[in-house]
Structure formats: structure tokens, C-alpha cells
C-alpha atoms as a PDB file:
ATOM      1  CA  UNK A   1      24.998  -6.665   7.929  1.00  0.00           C
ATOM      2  CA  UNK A   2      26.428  -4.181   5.399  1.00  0.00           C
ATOM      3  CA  UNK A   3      27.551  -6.430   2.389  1.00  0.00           C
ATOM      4  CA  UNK A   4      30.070  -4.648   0.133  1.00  0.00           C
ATOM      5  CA  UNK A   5      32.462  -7.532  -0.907  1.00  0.00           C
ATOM      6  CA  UNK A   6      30.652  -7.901  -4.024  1.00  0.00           C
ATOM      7  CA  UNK A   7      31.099  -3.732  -5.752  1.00  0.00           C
ATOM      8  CA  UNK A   8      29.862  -3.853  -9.754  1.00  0.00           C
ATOM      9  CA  UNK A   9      30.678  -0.253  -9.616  1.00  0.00           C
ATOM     10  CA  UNK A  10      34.236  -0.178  -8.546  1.00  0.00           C
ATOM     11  CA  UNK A  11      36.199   1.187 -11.607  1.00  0.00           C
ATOM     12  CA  UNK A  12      33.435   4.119 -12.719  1.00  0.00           C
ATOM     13  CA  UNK A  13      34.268   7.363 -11.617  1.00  0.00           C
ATOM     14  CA  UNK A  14      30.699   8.019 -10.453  1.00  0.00           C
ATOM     15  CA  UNK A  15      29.354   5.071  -8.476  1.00  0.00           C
ATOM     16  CA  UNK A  16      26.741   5.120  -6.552  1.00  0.00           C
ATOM     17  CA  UNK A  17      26.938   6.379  -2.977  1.00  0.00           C
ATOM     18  CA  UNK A  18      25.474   5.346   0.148  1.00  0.00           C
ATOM     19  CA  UNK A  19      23.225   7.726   2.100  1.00  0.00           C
ATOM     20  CA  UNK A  20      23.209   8.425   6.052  1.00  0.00           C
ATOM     21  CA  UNK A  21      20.031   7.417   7.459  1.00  0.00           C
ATOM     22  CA  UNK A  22      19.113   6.788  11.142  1.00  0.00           C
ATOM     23  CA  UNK A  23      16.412   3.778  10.602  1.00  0.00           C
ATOM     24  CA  UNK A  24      17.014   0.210  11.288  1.00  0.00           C
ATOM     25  CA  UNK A  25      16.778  -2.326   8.239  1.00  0.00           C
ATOM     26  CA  UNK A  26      17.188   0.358   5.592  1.00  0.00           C
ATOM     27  CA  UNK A  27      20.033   1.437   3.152  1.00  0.00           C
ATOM     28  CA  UNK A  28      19.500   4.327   1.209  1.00  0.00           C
ATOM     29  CA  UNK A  29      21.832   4.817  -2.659  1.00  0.00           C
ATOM     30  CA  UNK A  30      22.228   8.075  -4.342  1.00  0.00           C
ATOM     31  CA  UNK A  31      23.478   7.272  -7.999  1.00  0.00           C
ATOM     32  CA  UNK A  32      23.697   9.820 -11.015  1.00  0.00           C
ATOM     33  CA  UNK A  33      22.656   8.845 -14.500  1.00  0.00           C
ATOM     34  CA  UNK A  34      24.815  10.769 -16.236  1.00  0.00           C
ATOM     35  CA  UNK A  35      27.068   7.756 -16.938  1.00  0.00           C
ATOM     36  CA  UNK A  36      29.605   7.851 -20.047  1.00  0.00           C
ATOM     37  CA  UNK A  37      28.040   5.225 -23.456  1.00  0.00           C
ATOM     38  CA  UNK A  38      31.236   3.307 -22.194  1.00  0.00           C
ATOM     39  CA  UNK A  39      30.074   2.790 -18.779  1.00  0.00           C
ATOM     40  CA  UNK A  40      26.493   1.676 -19.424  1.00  0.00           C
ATOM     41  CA  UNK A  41      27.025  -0.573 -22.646  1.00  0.00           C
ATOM     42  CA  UNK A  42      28.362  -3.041 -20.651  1.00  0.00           C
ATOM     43  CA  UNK A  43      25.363  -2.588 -18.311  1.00  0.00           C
ATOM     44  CA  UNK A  44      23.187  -4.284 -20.482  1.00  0.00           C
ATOM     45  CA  UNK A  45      24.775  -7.749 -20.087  1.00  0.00           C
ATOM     46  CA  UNK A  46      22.966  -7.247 -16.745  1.00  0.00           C
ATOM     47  CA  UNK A  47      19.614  -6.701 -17.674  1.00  0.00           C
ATOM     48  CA  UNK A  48      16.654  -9.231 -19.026  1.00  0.00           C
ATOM     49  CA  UNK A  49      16.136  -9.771 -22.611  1.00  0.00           C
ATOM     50  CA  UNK A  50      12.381  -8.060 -21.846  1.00  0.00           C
ATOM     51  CA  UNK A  51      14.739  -5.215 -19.872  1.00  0.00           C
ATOM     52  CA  UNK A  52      16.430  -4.169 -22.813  1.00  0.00           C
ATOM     53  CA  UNK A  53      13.369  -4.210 -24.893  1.00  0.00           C
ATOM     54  CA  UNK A  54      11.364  -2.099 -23.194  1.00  0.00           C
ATOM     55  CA  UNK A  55      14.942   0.420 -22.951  1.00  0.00           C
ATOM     56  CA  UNK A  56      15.712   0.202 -26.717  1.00  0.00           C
ATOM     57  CA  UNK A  57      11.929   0.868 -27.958  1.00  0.00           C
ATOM     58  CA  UNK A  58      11.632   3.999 -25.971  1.00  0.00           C
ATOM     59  CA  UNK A  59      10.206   6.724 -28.676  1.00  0.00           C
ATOM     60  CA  UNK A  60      13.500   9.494 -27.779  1.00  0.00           C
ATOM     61  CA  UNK A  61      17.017   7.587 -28.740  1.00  0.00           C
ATOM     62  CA  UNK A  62      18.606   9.628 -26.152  1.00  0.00           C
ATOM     63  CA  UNK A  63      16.149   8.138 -23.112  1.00  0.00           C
ATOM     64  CA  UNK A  64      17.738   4.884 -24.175  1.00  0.00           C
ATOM     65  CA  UNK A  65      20.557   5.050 -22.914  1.00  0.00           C
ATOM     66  CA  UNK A  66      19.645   6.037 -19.393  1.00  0.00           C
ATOM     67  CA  UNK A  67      16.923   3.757 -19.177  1.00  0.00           C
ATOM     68  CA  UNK A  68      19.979   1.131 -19.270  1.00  0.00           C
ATOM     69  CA  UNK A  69      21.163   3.170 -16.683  1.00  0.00           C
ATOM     70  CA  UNK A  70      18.497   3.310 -14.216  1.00  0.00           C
ATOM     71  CA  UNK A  71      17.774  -0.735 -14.310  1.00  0.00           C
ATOM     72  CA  UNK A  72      21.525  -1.446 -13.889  1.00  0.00           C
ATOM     73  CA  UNK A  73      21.899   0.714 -11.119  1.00  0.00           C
ATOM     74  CA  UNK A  74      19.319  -0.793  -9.322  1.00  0.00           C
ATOM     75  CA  UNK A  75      20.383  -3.928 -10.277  1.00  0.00           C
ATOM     76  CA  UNK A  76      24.093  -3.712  -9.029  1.00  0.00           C
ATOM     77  CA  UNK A  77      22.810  -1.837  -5.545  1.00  0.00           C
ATOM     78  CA  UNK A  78      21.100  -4.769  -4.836  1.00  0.00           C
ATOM     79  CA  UNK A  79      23.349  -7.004  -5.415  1.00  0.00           C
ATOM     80  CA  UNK A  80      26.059  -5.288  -3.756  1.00  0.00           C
ATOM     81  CA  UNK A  81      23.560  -5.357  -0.738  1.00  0.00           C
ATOM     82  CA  UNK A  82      23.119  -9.123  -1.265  1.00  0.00           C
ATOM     83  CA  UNK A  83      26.604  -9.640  -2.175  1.00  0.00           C
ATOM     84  CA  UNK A  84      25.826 -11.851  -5.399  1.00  0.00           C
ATOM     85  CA  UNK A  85      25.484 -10.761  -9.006  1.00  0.00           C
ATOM     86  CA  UNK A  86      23.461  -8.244 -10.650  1.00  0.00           C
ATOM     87  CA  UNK A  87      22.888 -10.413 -13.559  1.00  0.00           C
ATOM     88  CA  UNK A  88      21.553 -13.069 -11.000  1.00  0.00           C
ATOM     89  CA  UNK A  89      18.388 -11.218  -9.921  1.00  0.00           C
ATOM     90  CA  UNK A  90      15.291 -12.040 -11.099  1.00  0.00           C
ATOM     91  CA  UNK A  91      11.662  -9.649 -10.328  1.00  0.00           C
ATOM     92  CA  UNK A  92       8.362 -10.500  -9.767  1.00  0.00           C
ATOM     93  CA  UNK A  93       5.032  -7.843  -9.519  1.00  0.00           C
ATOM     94  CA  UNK A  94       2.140  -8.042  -7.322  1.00  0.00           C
ATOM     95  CA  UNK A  95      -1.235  -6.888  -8.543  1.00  0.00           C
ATOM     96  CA  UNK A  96      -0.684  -3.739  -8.552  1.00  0.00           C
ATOM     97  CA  UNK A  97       2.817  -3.919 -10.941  1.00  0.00           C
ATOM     98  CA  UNK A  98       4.908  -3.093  -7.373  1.00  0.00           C
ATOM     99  CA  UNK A  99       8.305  -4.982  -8.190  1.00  0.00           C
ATOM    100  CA  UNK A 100       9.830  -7.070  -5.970  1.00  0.00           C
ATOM    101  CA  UNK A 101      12.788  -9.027  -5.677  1.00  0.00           C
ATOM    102  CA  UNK A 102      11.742 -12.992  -6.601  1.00  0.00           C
ATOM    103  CA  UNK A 103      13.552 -16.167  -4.451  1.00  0.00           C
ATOM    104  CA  UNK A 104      15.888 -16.800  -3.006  1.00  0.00           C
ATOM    105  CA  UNK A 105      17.018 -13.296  -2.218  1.00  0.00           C
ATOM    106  CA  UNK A 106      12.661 -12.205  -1.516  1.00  0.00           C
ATOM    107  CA  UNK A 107      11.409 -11.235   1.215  1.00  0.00           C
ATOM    108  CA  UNK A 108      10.848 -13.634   4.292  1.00  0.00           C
ATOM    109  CA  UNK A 109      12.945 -15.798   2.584  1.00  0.00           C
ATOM    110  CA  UNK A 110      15.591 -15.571   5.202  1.00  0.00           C
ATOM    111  CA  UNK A 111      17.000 -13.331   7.415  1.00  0.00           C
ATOM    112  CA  UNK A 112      19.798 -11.791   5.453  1.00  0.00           C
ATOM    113  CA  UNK A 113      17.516 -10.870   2.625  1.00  0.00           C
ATOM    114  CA  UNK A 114      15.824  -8.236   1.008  1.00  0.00           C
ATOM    115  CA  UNK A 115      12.200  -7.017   2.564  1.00  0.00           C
ATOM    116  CA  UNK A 116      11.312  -4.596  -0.155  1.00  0.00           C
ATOM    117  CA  UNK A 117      12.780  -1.734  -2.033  1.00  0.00           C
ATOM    118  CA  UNK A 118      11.526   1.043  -4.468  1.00  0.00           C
ATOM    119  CA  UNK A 119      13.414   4.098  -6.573  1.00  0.00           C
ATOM    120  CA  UNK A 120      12.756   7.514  -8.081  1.00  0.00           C
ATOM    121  CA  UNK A 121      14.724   9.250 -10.539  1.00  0.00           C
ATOM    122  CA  UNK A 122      14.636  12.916 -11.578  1.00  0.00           C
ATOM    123  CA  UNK A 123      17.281  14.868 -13.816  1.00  0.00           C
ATOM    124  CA  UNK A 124      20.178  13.065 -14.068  1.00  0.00           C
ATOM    125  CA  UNK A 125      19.940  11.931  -9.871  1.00  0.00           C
ATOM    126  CA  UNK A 126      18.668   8.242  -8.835  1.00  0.00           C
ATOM    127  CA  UNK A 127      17.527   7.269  -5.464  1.00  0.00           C
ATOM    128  CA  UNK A 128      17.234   3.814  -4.319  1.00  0.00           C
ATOM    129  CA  UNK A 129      15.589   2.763  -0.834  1.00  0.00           C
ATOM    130  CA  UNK A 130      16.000  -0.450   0.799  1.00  0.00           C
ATOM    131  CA  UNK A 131      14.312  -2.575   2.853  1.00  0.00           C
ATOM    132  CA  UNK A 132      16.471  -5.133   4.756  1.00  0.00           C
ATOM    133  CA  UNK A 133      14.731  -8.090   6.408  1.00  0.00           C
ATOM    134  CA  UNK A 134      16.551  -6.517   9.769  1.00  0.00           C
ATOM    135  CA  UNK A 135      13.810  -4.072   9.872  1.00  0.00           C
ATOM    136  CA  UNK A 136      11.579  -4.271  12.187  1.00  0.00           C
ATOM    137  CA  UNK A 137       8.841  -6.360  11.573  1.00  0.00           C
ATOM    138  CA  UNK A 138       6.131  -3.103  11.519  1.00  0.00           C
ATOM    139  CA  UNK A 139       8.286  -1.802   8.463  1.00  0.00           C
ATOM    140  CA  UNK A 140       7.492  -3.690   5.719  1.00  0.00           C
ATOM    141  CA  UNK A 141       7.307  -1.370   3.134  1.00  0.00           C
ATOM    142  CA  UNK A 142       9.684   1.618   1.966  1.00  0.00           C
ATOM    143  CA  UNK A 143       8.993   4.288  -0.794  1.00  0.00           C
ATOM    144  CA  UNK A 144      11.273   7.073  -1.916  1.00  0.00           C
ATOM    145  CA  UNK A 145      11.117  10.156  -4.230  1.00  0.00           C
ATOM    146  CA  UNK A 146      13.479  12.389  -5.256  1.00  0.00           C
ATOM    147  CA  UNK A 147      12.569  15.650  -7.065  1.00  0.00           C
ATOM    148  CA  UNK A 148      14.960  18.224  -9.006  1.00  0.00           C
ATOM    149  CA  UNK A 149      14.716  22.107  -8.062  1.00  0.00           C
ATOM    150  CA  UNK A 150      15.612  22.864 -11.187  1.00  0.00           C
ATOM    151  CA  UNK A 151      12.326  21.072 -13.156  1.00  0.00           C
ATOM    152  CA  UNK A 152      10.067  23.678 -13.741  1.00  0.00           C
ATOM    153  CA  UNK A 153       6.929  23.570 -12.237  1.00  0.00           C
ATOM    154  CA  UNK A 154       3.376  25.621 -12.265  1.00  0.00           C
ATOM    155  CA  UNK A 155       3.330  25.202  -8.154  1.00  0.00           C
ATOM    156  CA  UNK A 156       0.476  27.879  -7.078  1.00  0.00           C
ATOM    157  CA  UNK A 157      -1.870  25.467  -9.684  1.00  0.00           C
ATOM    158  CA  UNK A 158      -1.128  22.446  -8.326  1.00  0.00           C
ATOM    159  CA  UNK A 159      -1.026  23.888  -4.572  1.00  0.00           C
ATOM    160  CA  UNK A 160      -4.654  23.481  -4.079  1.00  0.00           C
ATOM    161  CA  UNK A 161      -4.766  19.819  -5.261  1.00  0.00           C
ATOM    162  CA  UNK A 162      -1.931  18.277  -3.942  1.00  0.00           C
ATOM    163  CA  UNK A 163      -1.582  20.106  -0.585  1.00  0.00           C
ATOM    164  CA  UNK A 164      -4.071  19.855   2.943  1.00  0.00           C
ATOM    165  CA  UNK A 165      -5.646  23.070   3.827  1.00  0.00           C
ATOM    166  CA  UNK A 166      -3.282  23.204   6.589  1.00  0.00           C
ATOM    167  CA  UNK A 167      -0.259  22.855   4.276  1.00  0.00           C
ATOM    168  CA  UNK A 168      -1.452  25.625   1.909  1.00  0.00           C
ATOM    169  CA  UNK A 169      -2.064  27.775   5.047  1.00  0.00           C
ATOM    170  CA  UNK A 170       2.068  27.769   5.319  1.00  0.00           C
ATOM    171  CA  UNK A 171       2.502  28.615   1.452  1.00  0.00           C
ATOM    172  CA  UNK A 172       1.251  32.729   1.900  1.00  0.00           C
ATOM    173  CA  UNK A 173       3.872  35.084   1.550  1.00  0.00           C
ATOM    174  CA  UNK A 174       6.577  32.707   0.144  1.00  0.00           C
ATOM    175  CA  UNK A 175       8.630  34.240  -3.325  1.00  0.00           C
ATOM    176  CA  UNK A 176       8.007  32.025  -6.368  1.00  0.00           C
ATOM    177  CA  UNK A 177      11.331  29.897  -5.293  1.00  0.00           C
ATOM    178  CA  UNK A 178      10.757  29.699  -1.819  1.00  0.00           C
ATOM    179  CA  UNK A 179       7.200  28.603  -3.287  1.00  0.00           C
ATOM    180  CA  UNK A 180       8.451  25.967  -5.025  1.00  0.00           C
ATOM    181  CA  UNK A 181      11.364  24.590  -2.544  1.00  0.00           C
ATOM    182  CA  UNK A 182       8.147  24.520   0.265  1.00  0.00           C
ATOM    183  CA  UNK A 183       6.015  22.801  -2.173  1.00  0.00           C
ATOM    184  CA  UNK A 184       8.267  20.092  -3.155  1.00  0.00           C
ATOM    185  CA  UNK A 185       9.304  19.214   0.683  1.00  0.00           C
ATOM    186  CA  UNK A 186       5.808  18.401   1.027  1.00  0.00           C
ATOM    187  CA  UNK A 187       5.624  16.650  -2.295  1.00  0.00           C
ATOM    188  CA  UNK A 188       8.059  14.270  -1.708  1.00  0.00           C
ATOM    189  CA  UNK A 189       6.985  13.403   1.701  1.00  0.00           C
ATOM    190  CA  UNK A 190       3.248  12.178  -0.153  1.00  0.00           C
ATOM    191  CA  UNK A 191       4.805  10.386  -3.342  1.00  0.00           C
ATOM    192  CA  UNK A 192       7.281   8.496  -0.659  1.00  0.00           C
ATOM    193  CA  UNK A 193       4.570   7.272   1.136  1.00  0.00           C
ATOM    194  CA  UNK A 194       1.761   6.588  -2.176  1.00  0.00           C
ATOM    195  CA  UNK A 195       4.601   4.537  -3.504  1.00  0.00           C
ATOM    196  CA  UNK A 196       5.557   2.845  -0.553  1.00  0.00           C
ATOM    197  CA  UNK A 197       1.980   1.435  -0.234  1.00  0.00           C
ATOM    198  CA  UNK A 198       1.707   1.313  -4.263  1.00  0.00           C
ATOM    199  CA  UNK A 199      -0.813   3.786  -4.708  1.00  0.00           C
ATOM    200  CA  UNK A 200      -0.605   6.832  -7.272  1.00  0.00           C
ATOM    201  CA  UNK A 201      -2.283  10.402  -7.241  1.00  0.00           C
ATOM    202  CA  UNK A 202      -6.090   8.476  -6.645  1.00  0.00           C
ATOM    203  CA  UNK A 203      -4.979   8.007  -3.235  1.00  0.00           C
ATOM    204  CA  UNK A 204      -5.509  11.734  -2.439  1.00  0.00           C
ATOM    205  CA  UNK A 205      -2.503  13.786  -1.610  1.00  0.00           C
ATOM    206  CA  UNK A 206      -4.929  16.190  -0.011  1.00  0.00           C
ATOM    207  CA  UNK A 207      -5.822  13.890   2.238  1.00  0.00           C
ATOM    208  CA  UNK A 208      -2.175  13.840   3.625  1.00  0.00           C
ATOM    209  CA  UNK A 209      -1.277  16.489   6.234  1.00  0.00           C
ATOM    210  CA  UNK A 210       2.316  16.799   7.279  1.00  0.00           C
ATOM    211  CA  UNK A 211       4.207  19.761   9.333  1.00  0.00           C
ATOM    212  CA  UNK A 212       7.963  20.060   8.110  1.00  0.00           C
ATOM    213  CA  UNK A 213       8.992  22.310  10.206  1.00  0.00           C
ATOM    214  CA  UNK A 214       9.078  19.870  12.985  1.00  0.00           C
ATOM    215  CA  UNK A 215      13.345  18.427  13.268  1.00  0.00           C
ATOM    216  CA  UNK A 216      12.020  15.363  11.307  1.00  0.00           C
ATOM    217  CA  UNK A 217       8.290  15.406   9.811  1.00  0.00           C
ATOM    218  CA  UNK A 218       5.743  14.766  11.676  1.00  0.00           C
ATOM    219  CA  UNK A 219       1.893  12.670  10.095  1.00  0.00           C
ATOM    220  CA  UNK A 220      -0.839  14.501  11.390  1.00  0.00           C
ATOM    221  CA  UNK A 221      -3.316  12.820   9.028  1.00  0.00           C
ATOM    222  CA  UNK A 222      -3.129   9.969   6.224  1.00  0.00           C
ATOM    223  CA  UNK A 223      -6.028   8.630   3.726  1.00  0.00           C
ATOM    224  CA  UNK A 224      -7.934   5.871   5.411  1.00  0.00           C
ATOM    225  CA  UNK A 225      -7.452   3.053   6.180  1.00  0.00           C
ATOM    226  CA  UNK A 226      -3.969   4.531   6.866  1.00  0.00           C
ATOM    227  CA  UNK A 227      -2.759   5.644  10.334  1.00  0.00           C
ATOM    228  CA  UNK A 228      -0.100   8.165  11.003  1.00  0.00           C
ATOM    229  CA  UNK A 229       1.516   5.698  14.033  1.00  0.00           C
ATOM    230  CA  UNK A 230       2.142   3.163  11.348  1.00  0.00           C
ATOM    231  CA  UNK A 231       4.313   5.129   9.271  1.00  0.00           C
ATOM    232  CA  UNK A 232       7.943   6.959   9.503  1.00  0.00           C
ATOM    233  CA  UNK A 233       9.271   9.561   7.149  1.00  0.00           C
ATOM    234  CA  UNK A 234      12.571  11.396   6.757  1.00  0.00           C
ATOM    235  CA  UNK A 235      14.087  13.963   4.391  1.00  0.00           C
ATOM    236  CA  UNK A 236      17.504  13.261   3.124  1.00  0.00           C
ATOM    237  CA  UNK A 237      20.668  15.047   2.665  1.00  0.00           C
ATOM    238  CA  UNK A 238      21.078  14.736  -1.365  1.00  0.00           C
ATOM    239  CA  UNK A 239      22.626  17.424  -3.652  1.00  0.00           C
ATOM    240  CA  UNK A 240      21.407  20.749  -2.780  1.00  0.00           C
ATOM    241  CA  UNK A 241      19.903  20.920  -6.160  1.00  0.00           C
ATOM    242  CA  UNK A 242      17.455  17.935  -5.004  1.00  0.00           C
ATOM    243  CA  UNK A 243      14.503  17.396  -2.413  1.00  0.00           C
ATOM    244  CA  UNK A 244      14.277  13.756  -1.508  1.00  0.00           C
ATOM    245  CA  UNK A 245      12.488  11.961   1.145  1.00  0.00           C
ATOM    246  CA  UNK A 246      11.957   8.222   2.622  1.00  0.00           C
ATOM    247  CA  UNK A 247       8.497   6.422   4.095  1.00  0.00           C
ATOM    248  CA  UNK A 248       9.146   2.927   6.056  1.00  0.00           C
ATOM    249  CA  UNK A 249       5.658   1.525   7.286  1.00  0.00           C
ATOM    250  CA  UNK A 250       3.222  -1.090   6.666  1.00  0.00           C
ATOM    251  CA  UNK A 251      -0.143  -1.057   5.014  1.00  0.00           C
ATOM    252  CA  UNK A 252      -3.646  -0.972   7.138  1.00  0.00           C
ATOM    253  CA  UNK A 253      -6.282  -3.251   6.488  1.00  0.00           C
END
């Protein structure tokens, strides 16, 4: 069930849009943070009193701001998805400081909530990924990244520590920008899936071996005690200007 009764975002100019996505269970938000100061000051009647504090004692004035921005956004997406009030939702960490959404709209809670959910933010662009407890029950976790081509980045350094030796095997021969583009289609495909299981860099993106020249990607190896049949990923259509993929799986014991 798609609920949109309930839009915080109806009179910007910008909301956030929803993405096309062929997997069951998950809604996917592409938002921009380049919001007007009139937009987002109301915003913060939304957040926590421990929300804004952490926004308004950020070292650069002008991160302020957008740090506003990113925590309402994903505050009114989900409620917009839950139909209720961004104001109203309340987050919780497990040990690892994963977020998740705290009763009654948690997960298992019932069937028309909220399984898990994640976001990444780059430039001004915001993705959100949601779980829905309509997923099917092996998907229990989602993680998303979204990466601007316009950053720059030093990507024939990091090559050899990020990528598998097959990866870096389809890097020869590339220009610096088809260098780059390459590398960051593989990049997002391995922070997806670390933050879908709530792992960072430690959990050995050389350890992850994709091929993306396949129609969709296809895992031919994950760090133990992962297993490539446990896990889907997808690329998404954002701005041309972006490289964004999803991961929907659960976590091996």
C-alpha cells in the first residue's frame, strides 16, 4: 500500500520524488537539499531537541542549514509512507548506531509498517531507501548510496583498495572520466550493501566482486559470512550527474 494522503512537502517547489524500482516491499525517494532558508526553518519544528543540536553545533554555519534539511526529509518521507506526522516519529539504534524507526510504526510491529530504511546524501542530492514490511520476509535489510560525478576523486589510488582483482581487470584502458564513472558504479554497489548490513570500509570492499555489465548486477563474491544468493542489488535512474545504487538482503550468521 502506497500511502500519500498525508504529503509534508506539498507547497515546496522541490519535493521529494519517488523513484521506479522493480522490488517488492521497497520505495525508493530522490530529494535535493538545496532547499530555500524559508523552506527548511520551518523544518525544524519537526526534528528532536537532540536533532537540532547536533545540526546547529556543526563547526561550518553553512552545513547547518542542510543538516536541517537532510533529517526533515527523511522525516517527512517516512511519514508520508506511514501516512502520520513527521514530528510523530521517534528513532532508536542498535549496537552498531544503525537507526531505526522505534514503535508503533517499527518493524514487525504490524503489517503496514516500516521494516527498515537507510539514506545517503552527496552534493546537494538525497536518497532515501525503504523497507516496507511487504517485503519478503528474506529482505530484511536495505542500504543505499548515492555518489556525485562531479566530487573529485583520486580513483587510480583508491582502485587497488576498494576494487576485486577482477574489477580492476575491467578498469585498463578507460580515460580519467570513464575511470571515474566505472569506479563509482562499483562503489556504490559495495557502500549499498556495507550499509545495509551496518558495516563500514573494515568489512573489505575488496572482498566484494560484482560484474556491471550484466542488465542488472550480478554478486559473484561477498565477505564471509555473507552469501551472494542472499542479497539483491540495483542501480537507479537518478540525475545523470549521480551514480546511485540499492542492496535488499538479510544478514548471515
Amino acid at each position: 500500500m502506497n500511502h500519500t494522503g498525508n504529503d509534508p512537502f506539498s507547497e515546496i517547489a522541490q519535493p521529494p520524488q519517488r523513484l521506479p524500482v522493480g522490488l517488492a516491499g521497497v520505495s525508493l525517494w530522490r530529494a535535493t537539499l538545496a532547499q530555500p532558508e524559508a523552506v527548511i526553518a520551518p523544518w525544524r519544528a519537526w526534528l528532536t531537541p537532540e536533532e537540532l543540536r547536533r545540526a546547529d553545533h556543526l563547526a561550518r554555519p553553512a552545513l547547518r542549514p542542510r543538516a536541517v534539511a537532510v533529517r526533515a526529509l527523511l522525516r517527512g518521507v517516512l511519514a508520508q509512507e506511514l501516512d502520520t506526522s513527521p514530528a510523530a516519529l521517534r528513532f532508536q539504534t542498535d549496537a552498531h548506531g544503525r537507526p531505526f524507526l522505534a514503535p508503533p510504526f517499527a518493524k514487525g510491529d504490524a503489517h503496514d509498517t516500516i521494516r527498515d530504511f537507510n539514506l545517503s546524501h552527496s552534493g546537494d542530492g538525497l536518497l532515501i531507501g525503504i523497507l516496507r514490511h511487504t517485503a519478503p520476509p528474506s529482505h530484511q535489510r536495505i542500504g543505499v548510496d548515492l555518489e556525485s560525478l562531479q566530487r573529485p576523486r583520486d580513483t587510480a589510488r583508491l582502485t587497488p583498495r576498494v576494487l576485486s582483482a577482477n574489477e580492476q581487470r575491467t578498469m585498463t584502458g578507460l580515460s580519467r572520466e570513464e575511470h571515474q564513472r566505472r569506479f563509482l558504479r562499483f562503489w556504490v554497489l559495495k557502500e549499498a550493501f556495507s550499509k545495509a548490513v551496518g558495516a563500514g570500509f573494515s568489512l573489505g570492499f575488496d572482498a566484494m566482486d560484482f560484474d556491471i555489465d550484466a542488465t542488472t548486477p550480478v554478486i559473484r563474491a561477498l565477505p564471509e559470512p555473507h552469501r551472494p544468493e542472499d542479497w539483491t542489488l540495483r542501480f537507479l535512474p537518478v540525475d545523470p550527474l549521480f551514480v546511485a545504487a540499492v542492496a535488499v538482503g538479510q544478514i548471515s550468521k
